[in-house]
N, C-alpha and C. Protein backbone atom coordinates (compact mmCIF):
# COMPACT_ATOMS: atom_id res chain seq x y z
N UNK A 1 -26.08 -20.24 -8.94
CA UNK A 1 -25.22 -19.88 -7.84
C UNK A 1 -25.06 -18.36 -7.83
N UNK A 2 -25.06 -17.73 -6.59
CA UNK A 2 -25.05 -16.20 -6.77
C UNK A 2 -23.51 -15.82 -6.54
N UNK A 3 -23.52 -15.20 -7.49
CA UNK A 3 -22.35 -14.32 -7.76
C UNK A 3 -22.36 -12.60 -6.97
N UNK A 4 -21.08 -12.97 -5.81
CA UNK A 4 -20.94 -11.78 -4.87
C UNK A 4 -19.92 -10.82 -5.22
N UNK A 5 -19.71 -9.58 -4.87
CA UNK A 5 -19.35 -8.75 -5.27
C UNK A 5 -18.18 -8.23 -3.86
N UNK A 6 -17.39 -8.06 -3.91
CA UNK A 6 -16.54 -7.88 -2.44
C UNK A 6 -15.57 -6.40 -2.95
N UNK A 7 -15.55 -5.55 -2.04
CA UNK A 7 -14.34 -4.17 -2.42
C UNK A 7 -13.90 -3.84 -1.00
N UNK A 8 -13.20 -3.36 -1.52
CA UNK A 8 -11.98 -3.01 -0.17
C UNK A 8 -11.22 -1.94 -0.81
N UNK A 9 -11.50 -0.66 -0.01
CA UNK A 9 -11.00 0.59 0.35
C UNK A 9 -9.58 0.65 1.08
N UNK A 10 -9.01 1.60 0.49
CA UNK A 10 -7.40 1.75 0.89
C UNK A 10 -6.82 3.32 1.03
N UNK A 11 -5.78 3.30 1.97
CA UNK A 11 -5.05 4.37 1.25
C UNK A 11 -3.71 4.36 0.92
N UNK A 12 -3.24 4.61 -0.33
CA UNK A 12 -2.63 4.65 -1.30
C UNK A 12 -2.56 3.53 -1.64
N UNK A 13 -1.52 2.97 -2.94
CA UNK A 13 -1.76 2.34 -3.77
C UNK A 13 -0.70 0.77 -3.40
N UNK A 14 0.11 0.49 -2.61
CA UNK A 14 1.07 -0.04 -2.29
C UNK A 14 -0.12 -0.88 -0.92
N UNK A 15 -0.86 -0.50 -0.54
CA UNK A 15 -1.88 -1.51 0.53
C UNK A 15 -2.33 -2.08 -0.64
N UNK A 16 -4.01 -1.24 -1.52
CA UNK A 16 -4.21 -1.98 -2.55
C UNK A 16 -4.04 -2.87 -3.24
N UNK A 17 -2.77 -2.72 -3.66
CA UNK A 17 -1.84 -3.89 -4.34
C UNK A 17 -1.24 -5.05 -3.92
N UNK A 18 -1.32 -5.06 -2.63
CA UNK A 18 -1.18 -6.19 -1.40
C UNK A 18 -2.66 -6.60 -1.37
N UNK A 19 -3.91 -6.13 -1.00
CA UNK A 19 -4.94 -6.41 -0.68
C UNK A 19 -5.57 -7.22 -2.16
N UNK A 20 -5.12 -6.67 -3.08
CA UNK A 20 -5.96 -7.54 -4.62
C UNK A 20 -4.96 -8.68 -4.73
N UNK A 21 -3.78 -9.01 -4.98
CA UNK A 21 -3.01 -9.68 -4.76
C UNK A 21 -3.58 -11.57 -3.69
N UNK A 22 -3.82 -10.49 -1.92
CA UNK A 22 -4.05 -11.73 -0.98
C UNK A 22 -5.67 -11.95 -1.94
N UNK A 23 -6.36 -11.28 -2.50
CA UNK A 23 -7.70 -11.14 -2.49
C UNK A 23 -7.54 -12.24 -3.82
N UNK A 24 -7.27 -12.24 -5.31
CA UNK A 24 -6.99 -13.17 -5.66
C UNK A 24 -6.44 -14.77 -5.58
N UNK A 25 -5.68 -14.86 -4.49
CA UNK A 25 -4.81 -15.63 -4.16
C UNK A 25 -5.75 -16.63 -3.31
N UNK A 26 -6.78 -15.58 -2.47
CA UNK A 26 -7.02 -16.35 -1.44
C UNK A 26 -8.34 -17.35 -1.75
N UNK A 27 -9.21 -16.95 -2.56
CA UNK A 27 -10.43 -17.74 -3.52
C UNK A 27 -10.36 -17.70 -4.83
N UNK A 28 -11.75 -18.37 -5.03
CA UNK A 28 -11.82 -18.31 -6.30
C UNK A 28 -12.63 -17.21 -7.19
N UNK A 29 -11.69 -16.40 -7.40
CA UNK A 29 -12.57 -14.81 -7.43
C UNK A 29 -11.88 -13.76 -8.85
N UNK A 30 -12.62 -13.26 -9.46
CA UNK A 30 -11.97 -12.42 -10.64
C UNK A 30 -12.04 -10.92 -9.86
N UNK A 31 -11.14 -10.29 -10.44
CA UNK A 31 -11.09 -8.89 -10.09
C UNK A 31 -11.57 -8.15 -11.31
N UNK A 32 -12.70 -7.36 -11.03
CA UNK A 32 -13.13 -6.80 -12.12
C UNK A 32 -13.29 -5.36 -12.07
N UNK A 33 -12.54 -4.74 -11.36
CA UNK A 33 -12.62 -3.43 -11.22
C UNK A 33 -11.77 -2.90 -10.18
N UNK A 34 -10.17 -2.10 -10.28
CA UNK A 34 -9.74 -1.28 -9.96
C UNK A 34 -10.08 0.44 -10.30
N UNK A 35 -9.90 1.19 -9.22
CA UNK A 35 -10.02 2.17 -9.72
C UNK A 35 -9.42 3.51 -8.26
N UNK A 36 -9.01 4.75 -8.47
CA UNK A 36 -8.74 5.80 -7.26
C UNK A 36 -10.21 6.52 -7.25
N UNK A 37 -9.87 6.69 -5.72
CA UNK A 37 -11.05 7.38 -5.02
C UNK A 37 -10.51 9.08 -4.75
N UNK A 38 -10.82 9.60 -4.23
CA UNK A 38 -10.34 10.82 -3.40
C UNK A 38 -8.69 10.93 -2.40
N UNK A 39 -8.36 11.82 -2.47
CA UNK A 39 -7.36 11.69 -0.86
C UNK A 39 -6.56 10.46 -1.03
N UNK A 40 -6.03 10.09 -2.01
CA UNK A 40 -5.39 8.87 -1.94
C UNK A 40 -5.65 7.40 -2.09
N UNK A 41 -6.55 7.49 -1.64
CA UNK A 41 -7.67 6.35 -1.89
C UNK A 41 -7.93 5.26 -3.01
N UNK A 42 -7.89 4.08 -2.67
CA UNK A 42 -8.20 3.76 -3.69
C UNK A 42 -8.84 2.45 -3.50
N UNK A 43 -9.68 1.72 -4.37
CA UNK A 43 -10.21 0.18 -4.64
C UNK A 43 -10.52 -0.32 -5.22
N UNK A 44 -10.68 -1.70 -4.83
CA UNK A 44 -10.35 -3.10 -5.72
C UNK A 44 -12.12 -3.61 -5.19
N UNK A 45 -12.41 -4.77 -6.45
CA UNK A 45 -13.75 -5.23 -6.50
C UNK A 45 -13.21 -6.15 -6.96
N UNK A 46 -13.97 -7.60 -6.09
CA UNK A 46 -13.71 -8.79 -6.85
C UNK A 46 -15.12 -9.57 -7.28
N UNK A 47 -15.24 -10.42 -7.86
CA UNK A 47 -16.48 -10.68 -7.79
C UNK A 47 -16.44 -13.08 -7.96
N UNK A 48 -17.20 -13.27 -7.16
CA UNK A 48 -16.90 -15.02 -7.74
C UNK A 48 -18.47 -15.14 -6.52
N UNK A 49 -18.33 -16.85 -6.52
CA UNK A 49 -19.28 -17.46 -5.56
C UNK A 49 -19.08 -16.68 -3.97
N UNK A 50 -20.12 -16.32 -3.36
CA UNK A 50 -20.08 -15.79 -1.70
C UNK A 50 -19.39 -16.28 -1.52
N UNK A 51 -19.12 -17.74 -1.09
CA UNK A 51 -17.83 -18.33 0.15
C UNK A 51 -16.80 -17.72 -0.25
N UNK A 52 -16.27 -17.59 -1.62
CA UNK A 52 -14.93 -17.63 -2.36
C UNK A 52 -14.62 -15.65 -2.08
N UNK A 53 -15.57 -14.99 -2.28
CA UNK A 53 -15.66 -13.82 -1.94
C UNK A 53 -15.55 -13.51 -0.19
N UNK A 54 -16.14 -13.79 0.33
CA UNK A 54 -15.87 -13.69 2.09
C UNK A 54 -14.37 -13.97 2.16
N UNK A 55 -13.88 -15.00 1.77
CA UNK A 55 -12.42 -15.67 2.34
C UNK A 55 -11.40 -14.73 1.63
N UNK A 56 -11.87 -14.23 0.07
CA UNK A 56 -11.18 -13.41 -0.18
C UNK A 56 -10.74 -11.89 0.19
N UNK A 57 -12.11 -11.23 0.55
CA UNK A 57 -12.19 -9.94 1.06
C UNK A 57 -11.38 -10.33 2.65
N UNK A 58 -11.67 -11.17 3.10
CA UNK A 58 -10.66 -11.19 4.39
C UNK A 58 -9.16 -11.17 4.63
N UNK A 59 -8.97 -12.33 3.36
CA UNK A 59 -7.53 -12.31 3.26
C UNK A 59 -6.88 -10.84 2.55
N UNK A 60 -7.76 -10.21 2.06
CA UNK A 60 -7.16 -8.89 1.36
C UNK A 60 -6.98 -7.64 2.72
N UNK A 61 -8.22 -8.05 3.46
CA UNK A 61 -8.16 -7.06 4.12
C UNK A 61 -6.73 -7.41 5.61
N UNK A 62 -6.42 -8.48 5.80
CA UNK A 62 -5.06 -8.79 6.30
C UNK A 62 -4.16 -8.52 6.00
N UNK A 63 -3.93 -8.52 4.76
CA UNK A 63 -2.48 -8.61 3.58
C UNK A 63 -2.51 -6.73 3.91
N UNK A 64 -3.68 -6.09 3.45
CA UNK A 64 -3.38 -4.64 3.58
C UNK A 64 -3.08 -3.92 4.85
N UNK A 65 -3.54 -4.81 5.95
CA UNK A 65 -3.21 -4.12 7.07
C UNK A 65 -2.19 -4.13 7.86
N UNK A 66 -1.42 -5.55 7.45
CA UNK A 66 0.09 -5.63 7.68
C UNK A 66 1.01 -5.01 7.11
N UNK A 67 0.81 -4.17 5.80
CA UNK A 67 2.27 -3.45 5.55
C UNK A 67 2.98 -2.64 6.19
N UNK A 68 3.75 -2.21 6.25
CA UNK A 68 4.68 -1.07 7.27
C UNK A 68 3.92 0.06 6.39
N UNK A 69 3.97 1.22 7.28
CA UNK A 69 3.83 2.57 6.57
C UNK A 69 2.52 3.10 6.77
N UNK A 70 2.01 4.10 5.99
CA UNK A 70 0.75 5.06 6.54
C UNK A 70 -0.60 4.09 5.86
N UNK A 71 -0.20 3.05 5.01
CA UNK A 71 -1.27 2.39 4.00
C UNK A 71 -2.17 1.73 4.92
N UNK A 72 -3.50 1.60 5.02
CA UNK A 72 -4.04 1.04 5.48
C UNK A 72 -5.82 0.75 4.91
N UNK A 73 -6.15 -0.39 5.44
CA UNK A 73 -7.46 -0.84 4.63
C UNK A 73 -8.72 0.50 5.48
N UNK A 74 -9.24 1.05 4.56
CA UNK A 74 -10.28 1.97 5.48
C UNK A 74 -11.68 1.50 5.49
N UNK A 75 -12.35 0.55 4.41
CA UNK A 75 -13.36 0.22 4.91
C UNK A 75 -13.49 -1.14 3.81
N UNK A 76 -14.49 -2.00 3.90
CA UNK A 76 -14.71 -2.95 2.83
C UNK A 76 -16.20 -3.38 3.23
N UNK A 77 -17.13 -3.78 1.99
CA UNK A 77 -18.11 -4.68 2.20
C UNK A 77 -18.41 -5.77 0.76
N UNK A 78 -19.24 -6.15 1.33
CA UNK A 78 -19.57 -7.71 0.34
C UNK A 78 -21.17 -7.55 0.38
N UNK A 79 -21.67 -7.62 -0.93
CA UNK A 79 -22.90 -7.24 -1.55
C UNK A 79 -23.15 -9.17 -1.82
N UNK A 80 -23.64 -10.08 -1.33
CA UNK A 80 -24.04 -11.47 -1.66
C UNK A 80 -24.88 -11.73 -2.96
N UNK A 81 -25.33 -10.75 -3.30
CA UNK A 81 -26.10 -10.96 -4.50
C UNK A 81 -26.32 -9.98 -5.24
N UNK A 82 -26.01 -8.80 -6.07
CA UNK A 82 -26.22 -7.76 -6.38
C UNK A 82 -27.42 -8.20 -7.03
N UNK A 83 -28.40 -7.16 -7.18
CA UNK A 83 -29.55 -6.84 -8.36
C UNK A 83 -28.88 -6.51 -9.53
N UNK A 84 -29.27 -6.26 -10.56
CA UNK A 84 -29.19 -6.14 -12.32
C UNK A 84 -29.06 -5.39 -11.74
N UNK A 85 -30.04 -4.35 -11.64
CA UNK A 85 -30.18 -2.33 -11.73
C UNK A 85 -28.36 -2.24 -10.81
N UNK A 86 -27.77 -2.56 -9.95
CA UNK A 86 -26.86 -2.47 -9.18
C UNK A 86 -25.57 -2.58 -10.57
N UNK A 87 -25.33 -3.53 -10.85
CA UNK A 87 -24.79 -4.31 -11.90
C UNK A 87 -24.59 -3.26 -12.85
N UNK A 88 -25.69 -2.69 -13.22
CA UNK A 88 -25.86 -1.96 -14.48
C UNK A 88 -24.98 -0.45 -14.49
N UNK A 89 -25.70 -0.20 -13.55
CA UNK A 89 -25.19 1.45 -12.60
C UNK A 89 -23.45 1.45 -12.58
N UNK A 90 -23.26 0.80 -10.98
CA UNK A 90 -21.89 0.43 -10.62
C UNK A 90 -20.69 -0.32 -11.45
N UNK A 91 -20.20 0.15 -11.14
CA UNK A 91 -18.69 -0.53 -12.16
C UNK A 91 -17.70 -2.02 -11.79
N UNK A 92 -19.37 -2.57 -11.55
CA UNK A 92 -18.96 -4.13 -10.69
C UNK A 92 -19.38 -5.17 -11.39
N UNK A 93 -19.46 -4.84 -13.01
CA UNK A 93 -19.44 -5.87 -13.70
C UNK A 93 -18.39 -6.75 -14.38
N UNK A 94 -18.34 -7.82 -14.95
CA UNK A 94 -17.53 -8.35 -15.15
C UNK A 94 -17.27 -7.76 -17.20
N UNK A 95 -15.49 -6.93 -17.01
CA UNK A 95 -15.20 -6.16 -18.73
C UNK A 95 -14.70 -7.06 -19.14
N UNK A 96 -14.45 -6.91 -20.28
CA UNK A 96 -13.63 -7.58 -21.44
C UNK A 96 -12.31 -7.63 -21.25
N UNK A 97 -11.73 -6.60 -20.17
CA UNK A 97 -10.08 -7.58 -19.48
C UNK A 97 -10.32 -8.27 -18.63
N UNK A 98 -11.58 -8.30 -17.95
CA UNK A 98 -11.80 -9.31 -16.63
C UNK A 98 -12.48 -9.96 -17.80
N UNK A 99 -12.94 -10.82 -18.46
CA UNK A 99 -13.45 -11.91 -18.93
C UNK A 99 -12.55 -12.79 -18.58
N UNK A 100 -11.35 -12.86 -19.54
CA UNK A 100 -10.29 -13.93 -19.58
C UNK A 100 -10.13 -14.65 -18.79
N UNK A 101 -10.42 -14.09 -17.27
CA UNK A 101 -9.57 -14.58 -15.92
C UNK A 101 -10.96 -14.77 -15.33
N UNK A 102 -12.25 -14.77 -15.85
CA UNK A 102 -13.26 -15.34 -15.04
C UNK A 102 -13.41 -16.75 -14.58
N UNK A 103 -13.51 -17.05 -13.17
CA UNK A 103 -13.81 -18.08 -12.81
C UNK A 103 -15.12 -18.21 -12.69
């Protein structure tokens, strides 16, 4: 079964935290990588089965765009299958605090 990779871009940290939150909640999906970008910025990577990843990146990207205030989702995509070399490079593998909580 291929294991997809889903992130969602924010700004500041109070969307984010709404968006990983619906993004957990909404499939069956581990989060394996927070991290800040530039300018405020920041994102979340989840990674589980495609379906469970689509439904999740959606529901995250809802949850972030409803908060009150300047926070808002700025971009997101979903990689359906990463390559190794991708995997290897990028910081979209699954660590040793995301083990525990792998589905």
């Amino acid at each position: 079964m291929p294991i997809a990779v889903g992130v969602i871009e924010t700004q500041g940290f109070p969307t984010v935290l709404a968006a990983a939150d619906a993004m957990v909640k909404a499939g069956r999906v581990t989060l394996v990588v927070y991290d800040r970008a530039e300018s405020g910025r920041q994102f979340v990577a989840v990674r589980g089965p495609v379906s469970e990843v689509q439904r999740a990146v959606a529901a995250g990207i809802e949850a972030g765009n409803q908060l009150p205030g300047e926070g808002k989702v700025i971009t997101h995509y979903i990689v359906p299958n990463p390559p190794e070399n991708i995997e290897t490079v990028l910081p979209i593998n699954f660590t040793e605090a995301s083990l525990p909580f792998q589905v």
